[in-house]
C-alpha atoms as a PDB file:
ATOM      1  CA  UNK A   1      39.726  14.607  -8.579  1.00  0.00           C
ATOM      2  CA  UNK A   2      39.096  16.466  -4.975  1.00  0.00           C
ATOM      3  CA  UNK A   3      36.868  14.898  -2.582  1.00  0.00           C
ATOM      4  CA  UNK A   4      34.515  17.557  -3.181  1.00  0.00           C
ATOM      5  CA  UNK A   5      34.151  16.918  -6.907  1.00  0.00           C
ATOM      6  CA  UNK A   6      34.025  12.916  -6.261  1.00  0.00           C
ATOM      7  CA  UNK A   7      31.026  13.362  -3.454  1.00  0.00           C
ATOM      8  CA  UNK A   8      29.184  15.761  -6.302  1.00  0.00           C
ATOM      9  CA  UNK A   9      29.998  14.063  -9.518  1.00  0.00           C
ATOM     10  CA  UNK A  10      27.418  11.950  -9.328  1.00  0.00           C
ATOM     11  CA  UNK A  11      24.224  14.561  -8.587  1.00  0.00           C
ATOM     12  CA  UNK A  12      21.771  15.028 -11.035  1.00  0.00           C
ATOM     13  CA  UNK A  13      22.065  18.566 -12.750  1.00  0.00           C
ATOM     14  CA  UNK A  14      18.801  20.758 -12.946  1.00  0.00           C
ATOM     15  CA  UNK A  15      18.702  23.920 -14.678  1.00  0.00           C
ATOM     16  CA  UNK A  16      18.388  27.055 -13.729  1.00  0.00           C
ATOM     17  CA  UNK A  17      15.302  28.571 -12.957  1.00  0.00           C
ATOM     18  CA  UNK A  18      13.437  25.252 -13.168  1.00  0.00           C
ATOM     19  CA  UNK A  19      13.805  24.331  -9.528  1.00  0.00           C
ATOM     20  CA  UNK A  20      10.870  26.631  -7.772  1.00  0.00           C
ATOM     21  CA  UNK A  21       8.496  25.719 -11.145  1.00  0.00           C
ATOM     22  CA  UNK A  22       8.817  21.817 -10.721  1.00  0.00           C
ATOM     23  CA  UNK A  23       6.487  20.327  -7.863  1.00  0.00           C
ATOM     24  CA  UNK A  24       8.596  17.102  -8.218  1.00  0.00           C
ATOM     25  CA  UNK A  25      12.065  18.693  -8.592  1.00  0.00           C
ATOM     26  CA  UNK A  26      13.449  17.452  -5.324  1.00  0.00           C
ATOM     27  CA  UNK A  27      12.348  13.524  -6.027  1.00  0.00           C
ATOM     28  CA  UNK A  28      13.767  13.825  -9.518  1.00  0.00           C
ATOM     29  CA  UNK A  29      17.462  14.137  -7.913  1.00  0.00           C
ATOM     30  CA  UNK A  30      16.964  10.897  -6.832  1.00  0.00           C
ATOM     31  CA  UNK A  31      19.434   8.334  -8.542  1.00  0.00           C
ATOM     32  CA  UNK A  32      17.284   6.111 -10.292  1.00  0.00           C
ATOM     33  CA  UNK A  33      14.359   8.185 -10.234  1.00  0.00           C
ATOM     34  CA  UNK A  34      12.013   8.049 -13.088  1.00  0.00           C
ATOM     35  CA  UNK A  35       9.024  10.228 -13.227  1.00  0.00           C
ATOM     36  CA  UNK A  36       7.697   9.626 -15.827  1.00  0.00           C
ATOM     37  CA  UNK A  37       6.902   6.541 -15.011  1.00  0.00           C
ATOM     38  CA  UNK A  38       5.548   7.711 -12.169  1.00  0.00           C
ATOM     39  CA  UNK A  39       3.382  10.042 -14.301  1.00  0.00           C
ATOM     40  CA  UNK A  40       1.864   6.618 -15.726  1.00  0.00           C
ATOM     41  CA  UNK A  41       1.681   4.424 -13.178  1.00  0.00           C
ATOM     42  CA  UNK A  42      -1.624   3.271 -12.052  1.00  0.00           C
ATOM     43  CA  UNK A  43      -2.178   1.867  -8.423  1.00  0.00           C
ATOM     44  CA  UNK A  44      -5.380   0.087  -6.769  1.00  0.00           C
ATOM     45  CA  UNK A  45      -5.573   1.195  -3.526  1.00  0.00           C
ATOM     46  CA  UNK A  46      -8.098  -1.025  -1.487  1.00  0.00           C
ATOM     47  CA  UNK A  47      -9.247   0.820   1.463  1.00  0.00           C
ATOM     48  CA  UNK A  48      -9.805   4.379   2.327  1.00  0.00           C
ATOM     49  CA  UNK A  49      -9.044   4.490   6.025  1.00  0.00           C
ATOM     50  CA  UNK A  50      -6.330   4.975   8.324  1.00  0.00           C
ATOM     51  CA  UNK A  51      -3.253   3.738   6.440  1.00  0.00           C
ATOM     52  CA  UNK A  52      -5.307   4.316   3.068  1.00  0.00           C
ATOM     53  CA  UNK A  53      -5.249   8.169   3.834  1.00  0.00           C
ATOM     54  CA  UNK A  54      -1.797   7.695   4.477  1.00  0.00           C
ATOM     55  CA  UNK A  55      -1.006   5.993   1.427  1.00  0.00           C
ATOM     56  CA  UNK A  56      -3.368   7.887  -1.395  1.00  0.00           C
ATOM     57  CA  UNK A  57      -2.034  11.397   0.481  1.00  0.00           C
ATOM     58  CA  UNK A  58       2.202  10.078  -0.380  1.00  0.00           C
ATOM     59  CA  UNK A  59       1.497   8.760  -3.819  1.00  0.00           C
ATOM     60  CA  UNK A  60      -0.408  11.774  -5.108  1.00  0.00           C
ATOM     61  CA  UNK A  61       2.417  14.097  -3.553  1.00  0.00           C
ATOM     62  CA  UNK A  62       5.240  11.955  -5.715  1.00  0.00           C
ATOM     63  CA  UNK A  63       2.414  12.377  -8.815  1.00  0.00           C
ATOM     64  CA  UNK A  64       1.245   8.974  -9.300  1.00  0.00           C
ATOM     65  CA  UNK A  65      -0.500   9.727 -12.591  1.00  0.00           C
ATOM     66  CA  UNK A  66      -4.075   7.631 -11.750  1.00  0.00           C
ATOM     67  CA  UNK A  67      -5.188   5.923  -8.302  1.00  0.00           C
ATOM     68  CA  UNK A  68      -8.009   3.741  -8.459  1.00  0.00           C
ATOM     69  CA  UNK A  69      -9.590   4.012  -4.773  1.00  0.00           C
ATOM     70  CA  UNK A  70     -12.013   1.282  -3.655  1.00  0.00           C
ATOM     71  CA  UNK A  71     -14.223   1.835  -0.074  1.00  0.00           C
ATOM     72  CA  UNK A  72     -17.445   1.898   0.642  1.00  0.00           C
ATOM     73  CA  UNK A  73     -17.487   3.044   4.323  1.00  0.00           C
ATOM     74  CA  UNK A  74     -18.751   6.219   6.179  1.00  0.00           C
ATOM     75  CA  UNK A  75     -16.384   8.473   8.334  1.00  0.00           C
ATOM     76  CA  UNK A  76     -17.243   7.793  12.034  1.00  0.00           C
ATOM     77  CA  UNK A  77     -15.864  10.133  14.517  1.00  0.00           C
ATOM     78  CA  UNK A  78     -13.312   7.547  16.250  1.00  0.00           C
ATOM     79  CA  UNK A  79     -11.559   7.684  12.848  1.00  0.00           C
ATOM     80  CA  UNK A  80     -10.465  11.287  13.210  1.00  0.00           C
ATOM     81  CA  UNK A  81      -7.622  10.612  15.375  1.00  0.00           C
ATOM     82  CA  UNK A  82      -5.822   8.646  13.045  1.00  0.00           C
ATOM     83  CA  UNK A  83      -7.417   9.878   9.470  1.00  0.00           C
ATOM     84  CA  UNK A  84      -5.280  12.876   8.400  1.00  0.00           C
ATOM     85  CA  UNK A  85      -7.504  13.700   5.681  1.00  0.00           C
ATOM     86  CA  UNK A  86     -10.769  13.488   7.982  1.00  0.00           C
ATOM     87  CA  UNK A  87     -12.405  16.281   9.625  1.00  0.00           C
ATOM     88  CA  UNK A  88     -15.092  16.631  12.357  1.00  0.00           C
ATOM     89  CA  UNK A  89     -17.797  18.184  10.018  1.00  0.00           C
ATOM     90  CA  UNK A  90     -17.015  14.845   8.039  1.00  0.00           C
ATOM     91  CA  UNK A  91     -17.722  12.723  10.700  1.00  0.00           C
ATOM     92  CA  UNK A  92     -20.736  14.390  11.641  1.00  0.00           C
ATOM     93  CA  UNK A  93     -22.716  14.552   7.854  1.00  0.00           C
ATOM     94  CA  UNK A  94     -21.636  11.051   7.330  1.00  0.00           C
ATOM     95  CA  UNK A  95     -19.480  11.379   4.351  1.00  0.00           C
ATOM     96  CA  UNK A  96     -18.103   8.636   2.488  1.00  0.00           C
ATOM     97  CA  UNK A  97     -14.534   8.352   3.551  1.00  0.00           C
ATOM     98  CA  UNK A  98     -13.993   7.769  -0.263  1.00  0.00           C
ATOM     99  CA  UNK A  99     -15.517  11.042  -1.509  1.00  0.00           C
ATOM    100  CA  UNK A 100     -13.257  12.986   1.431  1.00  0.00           C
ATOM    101  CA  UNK A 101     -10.301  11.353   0.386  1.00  0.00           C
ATOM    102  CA  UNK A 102     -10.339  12.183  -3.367  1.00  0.00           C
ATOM    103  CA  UNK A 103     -11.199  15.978  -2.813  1.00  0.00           C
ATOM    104  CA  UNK A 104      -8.402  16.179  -0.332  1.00  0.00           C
ATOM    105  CA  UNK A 105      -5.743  14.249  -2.889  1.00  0.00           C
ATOM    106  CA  UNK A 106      -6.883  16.561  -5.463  1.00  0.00           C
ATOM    107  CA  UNK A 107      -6.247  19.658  -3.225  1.00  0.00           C
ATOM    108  CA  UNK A 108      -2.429  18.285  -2.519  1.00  0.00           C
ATOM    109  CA  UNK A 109      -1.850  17.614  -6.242  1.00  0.00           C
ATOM    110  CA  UNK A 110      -4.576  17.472  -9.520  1.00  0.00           C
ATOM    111  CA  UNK A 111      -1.744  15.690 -11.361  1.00  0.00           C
ATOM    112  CA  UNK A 112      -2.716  12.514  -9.886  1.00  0.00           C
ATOM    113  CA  UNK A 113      -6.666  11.287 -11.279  1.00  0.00           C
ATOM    114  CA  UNK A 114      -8.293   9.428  -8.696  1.00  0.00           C
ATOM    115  CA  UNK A 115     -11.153   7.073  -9.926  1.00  0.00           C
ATOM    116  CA  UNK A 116     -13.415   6.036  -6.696  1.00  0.00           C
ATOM    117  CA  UNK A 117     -15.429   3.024  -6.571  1.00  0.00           C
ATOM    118  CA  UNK A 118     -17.922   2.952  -3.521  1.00  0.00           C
ATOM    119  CA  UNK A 119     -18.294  -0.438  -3.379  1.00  0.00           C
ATOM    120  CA  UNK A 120     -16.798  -3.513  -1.726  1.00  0.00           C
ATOM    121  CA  UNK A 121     -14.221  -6.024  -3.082  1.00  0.00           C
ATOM    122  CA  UNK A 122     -16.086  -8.434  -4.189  1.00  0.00           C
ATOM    123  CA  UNK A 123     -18.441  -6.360  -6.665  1.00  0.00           C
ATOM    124  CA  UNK A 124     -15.268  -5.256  -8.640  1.00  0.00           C
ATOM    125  CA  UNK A 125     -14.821  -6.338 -11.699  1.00  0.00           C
ATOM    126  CA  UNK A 126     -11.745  -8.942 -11.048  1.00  0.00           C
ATOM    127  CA  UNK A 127      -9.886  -8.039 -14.535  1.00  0.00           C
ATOM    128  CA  UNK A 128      -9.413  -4.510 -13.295  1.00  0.00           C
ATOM    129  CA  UNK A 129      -6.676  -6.334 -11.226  1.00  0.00           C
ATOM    130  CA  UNK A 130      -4.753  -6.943 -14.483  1.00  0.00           C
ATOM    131  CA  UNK A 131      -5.639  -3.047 -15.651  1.00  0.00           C
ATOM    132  CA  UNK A 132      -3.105  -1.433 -12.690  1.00  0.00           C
ATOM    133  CA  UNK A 133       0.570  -1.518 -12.072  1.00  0.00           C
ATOM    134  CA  UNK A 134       0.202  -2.586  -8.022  1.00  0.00           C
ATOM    135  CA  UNK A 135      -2.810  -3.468  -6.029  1.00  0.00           C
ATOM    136  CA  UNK A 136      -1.902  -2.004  -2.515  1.00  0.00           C
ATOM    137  CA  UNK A 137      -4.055  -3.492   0.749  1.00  0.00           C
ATOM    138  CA  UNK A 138      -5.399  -1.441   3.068  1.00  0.00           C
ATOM    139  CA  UNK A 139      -7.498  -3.422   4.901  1.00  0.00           C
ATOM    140  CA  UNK A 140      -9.134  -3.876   8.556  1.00  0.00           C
ATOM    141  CA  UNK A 141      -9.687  -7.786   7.302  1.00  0.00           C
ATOM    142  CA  UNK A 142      -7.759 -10.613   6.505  1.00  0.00           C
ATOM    143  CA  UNK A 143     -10.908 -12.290   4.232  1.00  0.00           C
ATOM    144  CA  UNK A 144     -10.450  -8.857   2.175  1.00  0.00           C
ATOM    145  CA  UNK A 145      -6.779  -9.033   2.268  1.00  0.00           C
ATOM    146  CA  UNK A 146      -6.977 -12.626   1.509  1.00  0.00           C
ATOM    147  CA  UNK A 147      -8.871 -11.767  -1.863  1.00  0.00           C
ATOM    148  CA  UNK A 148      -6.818  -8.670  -2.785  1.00  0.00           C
ATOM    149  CA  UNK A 149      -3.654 -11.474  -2.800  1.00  0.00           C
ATOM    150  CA  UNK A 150      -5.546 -14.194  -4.832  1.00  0.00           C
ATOM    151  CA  UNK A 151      -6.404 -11.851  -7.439  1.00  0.00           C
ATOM    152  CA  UNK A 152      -3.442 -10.018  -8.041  1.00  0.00           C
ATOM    153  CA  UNK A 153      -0.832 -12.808  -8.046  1.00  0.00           C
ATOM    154  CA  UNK A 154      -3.355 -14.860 -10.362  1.00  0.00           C
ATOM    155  CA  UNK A 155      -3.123 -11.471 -12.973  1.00  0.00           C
ATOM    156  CA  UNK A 156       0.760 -11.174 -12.237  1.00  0.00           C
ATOM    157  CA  UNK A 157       0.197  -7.821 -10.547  1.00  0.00           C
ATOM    158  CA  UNK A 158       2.851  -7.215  -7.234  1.00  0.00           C
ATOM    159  CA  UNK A 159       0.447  -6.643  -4.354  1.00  0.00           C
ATOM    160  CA  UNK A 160       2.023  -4.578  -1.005  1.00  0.00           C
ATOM    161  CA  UNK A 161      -0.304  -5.293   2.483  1.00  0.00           C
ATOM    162  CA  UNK A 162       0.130  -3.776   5.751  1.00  0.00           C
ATOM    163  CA  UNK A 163      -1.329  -4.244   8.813  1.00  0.00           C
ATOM    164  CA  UNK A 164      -1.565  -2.465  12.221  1.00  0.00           C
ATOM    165  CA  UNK A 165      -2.589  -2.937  15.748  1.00  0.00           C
ATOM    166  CA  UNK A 166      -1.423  -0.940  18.797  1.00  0.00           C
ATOM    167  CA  UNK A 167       2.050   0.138  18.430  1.00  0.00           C
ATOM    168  CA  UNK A 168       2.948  -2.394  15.856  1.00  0.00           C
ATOM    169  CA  UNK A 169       3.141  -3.029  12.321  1.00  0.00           C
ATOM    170  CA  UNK A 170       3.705  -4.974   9.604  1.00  0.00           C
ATOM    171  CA  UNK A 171       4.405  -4.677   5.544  1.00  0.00           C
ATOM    172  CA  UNK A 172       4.305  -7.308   3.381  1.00  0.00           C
ATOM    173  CA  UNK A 173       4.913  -7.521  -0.384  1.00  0.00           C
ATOM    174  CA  UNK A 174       3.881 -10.675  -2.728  1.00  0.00           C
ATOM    175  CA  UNK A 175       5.187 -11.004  -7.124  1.00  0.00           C
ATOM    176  CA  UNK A 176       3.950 -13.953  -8.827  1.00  0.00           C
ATOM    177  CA  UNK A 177       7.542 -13.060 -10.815  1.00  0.00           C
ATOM    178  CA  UNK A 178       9.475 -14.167  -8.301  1.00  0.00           C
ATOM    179  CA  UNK A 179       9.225 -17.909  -7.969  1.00  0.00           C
ATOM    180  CA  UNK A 180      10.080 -19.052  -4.388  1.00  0.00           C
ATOM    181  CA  UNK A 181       8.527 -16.038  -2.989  1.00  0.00           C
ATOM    182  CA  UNK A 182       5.175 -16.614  -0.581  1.00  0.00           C
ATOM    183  CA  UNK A 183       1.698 -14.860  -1.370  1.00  0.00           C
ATOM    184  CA  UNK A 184      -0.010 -13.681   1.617  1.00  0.00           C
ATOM    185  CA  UNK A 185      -1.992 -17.033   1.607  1.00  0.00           C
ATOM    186  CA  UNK A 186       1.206 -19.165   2.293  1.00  0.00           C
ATOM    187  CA  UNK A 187       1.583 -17.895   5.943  1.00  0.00           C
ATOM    188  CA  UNK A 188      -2.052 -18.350   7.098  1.00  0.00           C
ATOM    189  CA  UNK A 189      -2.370 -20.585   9.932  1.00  0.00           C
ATOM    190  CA  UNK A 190      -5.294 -22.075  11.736  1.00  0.00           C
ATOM    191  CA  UNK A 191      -5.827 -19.944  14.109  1.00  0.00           C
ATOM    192  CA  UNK A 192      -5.676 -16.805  11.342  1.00  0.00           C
ATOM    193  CA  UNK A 193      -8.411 -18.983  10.068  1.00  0.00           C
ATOM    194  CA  UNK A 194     -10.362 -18.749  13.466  1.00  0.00           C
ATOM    195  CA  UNK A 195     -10.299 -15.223  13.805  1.00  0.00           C
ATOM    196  CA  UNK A 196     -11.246 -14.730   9.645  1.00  0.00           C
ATOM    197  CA  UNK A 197     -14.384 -13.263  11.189  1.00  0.00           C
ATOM    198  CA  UNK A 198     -12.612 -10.897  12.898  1.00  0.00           C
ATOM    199  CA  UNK A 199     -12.696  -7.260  11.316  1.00  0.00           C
ATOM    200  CA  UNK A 200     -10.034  -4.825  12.431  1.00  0.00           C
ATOM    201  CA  UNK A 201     -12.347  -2.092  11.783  1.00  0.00           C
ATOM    202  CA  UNK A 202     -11.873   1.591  11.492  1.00  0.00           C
ATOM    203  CA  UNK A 203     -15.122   2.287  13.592  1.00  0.00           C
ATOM    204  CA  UNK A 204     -13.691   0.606  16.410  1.00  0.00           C
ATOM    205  CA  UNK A 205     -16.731  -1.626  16.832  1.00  0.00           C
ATOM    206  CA  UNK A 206     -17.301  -4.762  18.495  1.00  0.00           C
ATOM    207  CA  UNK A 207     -17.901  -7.358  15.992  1.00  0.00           C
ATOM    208  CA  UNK A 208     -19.402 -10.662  16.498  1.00  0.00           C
ATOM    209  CA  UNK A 209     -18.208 -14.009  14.624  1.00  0.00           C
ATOM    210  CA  UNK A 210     -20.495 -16.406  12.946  1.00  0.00           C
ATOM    211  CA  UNK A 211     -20.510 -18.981  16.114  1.00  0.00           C
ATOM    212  CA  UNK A 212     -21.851 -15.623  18.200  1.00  0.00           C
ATOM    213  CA  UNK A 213     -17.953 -14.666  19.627  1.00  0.00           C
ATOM    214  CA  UNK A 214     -17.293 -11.099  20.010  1.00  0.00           C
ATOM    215  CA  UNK A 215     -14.430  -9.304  19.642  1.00  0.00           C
ATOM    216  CA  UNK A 216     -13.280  -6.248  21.116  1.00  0.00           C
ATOM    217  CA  UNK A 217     -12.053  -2.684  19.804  1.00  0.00           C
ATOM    218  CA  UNK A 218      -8.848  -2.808  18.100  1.00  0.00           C
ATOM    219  CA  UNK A 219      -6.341  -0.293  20.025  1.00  0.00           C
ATOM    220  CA  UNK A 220      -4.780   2.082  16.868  1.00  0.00           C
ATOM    221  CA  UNK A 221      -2.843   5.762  16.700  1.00  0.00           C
ATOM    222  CA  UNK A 222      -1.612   7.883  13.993  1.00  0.00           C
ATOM    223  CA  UNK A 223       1.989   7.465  15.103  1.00  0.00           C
ATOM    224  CA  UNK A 224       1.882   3.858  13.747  1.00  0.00           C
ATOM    225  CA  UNK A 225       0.019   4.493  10.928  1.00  0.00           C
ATOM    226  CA  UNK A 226       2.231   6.771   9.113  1.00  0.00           C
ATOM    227  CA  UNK A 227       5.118   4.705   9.563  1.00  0.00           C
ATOM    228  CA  UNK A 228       3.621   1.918   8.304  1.00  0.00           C
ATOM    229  CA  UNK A 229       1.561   3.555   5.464  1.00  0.00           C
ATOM    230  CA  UNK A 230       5.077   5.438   4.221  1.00  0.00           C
ATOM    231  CA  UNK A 231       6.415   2.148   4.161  1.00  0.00           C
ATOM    232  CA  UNK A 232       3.860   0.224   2.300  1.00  0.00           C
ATOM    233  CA  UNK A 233       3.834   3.624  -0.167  1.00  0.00           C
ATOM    234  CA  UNK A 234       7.609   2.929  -0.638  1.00  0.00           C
ATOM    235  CA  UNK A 235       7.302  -0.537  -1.815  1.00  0.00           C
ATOM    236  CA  UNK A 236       4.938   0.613  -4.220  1.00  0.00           C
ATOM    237  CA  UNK A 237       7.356   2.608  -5.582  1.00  0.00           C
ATOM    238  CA  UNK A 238      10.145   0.023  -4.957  1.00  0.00           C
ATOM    239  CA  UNK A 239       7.796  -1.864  -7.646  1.00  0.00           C
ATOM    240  CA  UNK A 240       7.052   1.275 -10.373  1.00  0.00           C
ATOM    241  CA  UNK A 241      10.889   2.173 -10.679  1.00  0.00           C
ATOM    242  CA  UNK A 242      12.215  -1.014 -10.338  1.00  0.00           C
ATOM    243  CA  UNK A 243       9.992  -4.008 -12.249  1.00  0.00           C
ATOM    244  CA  UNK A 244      10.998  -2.832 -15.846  1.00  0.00           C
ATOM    245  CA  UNK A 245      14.678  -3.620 -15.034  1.00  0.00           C
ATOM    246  CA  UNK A 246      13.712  -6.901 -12.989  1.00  0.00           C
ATOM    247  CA  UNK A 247      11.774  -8.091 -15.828  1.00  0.00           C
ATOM    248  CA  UNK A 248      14.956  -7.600 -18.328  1.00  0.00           C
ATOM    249  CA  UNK A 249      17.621  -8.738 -15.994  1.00  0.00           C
ATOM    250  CA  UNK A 250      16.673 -10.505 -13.049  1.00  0.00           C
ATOM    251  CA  UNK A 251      17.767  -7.549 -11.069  1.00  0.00           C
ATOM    252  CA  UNK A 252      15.858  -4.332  -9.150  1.00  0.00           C
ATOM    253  CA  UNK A 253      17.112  -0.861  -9.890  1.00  0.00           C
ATOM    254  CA  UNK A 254      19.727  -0.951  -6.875  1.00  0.00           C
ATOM    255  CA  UNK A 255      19.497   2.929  -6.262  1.00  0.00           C
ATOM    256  CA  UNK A 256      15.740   2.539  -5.464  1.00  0.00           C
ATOM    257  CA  UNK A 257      15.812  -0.706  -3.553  1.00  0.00           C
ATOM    258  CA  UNK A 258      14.390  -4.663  -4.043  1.00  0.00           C
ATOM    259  CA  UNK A 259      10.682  -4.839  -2.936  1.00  0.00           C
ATOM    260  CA  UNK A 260       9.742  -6.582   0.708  1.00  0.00           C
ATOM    261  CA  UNK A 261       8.976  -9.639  -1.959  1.00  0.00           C
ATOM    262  CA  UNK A 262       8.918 -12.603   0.426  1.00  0.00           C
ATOM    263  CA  UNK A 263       9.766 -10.813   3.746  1.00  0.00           C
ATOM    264  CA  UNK A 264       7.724  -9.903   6.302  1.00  0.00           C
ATOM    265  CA  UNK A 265       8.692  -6.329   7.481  1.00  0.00           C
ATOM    266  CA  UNK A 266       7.871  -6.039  11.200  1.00  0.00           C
ATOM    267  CA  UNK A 267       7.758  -2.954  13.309  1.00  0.00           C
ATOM    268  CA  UNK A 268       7.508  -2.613  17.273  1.00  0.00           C
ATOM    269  CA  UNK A 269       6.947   0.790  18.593  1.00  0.00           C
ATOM    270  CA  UNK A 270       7.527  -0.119  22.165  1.00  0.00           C
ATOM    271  CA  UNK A 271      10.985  -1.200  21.442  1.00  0.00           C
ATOM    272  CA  UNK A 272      12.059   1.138  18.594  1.00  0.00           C
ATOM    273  CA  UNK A 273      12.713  -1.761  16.449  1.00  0.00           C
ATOM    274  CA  UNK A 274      12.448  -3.044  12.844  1.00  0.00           C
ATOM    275  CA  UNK A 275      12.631  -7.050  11.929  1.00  0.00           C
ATOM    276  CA  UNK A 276      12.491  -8.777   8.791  1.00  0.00           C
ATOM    277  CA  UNK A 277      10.751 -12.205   8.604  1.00  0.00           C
ATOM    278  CA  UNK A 278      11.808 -14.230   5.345  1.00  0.00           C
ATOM    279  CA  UNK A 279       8.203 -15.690   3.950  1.00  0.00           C
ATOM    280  CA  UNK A 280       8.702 -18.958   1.896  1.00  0.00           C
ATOM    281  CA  UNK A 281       6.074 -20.190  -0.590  1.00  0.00           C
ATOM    282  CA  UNK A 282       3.706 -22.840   1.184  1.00  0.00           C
ATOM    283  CA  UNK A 283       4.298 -26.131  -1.570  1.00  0.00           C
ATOM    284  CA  UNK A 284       0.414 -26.741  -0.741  1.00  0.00           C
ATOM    285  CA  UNK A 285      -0.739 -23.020  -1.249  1.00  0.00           C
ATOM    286  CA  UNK A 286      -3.430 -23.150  -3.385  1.00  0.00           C
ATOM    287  CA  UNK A 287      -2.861 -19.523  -4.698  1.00  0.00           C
ATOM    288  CA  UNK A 288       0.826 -19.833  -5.150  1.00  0.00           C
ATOM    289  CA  UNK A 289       0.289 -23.642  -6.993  1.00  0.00           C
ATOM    290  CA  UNK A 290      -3.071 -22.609  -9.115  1.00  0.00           C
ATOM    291  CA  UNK A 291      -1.750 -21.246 -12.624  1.00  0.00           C
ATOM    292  CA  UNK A 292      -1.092 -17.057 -13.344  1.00  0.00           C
ATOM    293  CA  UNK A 293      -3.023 -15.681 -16.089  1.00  0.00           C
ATOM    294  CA  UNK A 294      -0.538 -15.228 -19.206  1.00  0.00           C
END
């Protein structure tokens, strides 16, 4: 066998004519690529902001076949610079960044059914945690992100967070499955416990704690987001083409990667740099130690 033929042998053959009819055709020569289950996976995405547009915009491109989007904010104009799905008019008739974000997903690709919920976390009904595939954070608040964690490791559900702030980043991603793994709960310290109160909001607002504290505007730019959002969108594919296989062997589909489960991803735009964190489970975590649904 040439070199040529060995480098080739393994590509993924598409037939003629199909290649400029098939919206997906250049994802579906990836090894290990499975698009139809991409066709019927369904995601929670918490959060319709900054790294929420980011995220709902990459998994309706791939064709995630239903997103279930949950936000109850208004667009404010110091959300535009970071909100590629936002527009000025938006800003200024107070839309719901919800109702913006499912018109523009439907634009990019009606393949993928959004269902929006304008409401906040804690009205949902908690089994719709066990109805999805992944519950992916996009939060401005740890309490939020806190809850989003609880629920879906007590349902079994693998639950990707992100967070952002300045030039930095991080992705996280928590699987009841895997035993010695931390939830998002193990890591929290007491002083992530004093700032609880502290909202890393979207509006850019000065918040106040309960004890009267307040904190100021949280420094954010696209250029971060969109690394970080692509990112958290790849674990939750990580998760859709790989849990079957993990569930059967042990093992993740190696030619789509093992999930961020019980790492810390870290990113520092100043220094052009990427670190890894390993996360283990707190023994006195009350999330990790209270028993998953069956």
């Amino acid at each position: 066998m040439t070199k040529e033929n060995e480098r080739t042998k393994d590509l993924k053959v598409v037939e003629e004519g199909s290649i400029d009819e098939d919206i997906y055709d250049r994802q579906k020569r990836i090894k290990g690529w499975d698009q139809n289950k991409i066709k019927n996976a369904r995601v929670m995405i918490i959060g319709a902001g900054a790294t929420g547009n980011e995220v709902v915009k990459n998994l309706a491109l791939v064709g995630i076949g239903t997103i279930i989007l949950i936000d109850f904010d208004i667009i404010e104009k110091s959300n535009l610079n970071r909100c590629v799905l936002f527009n000025m008019v938006d800003s200024i008739e107070n839309k719901y960044k919800i109702d913006i974000v499912i018109e523009a997903a439907h634009n990019l690709n009606p393949d993928t059914k959004i269902i929006g919920l304008k409401t906040d976390l804690n009205s949902i009904d908690k089994e719709m945690y066990s109805e999805v595939d992944v519950v992916c954070s996009c939060l401005d608040n740890l309490e939020a992100r806190l809850e989003a964690n609880n629920y879906a490791y007590y349902h079994g559900i693998p639950f990707v967070d992100s967070g952002i702030d300045e030039f930095y980043g991080t992705v996280q991603a928590v699987y009841s499955g895997v035993e010695k793994a931390a939830c998002l709960q193990c890591g929290i310290t007491g002083s992530d416990l004093d700032l609880m109160w502290k909202r890393f909001s979207c509006t850019g607002e000065e918040l106040s704690s309960e004890d009267g504290e307040t904190f100021g505007k949280i420094a954010t730019v696209i250029t971060t987001t969109s690394i970080i959002g692509g990112i958290q969108s790849q674990q939750v594919l990580k998760f859709l083409l790989g849990i079957d296989e993990f569930k059967n062997t042990g093992k993740w589909n190696s030619e789509i990667g093992e999930p961020l489960i019980g790492k810390q991803l870290n990113y520092n735009g100043i220094t052009n740099t990427f670190n890894l964190i390993k996360k283990l489970k707190n023994p006195d975590c009350w999330i990790c130690s209270y028993p998953k649904k069956s």
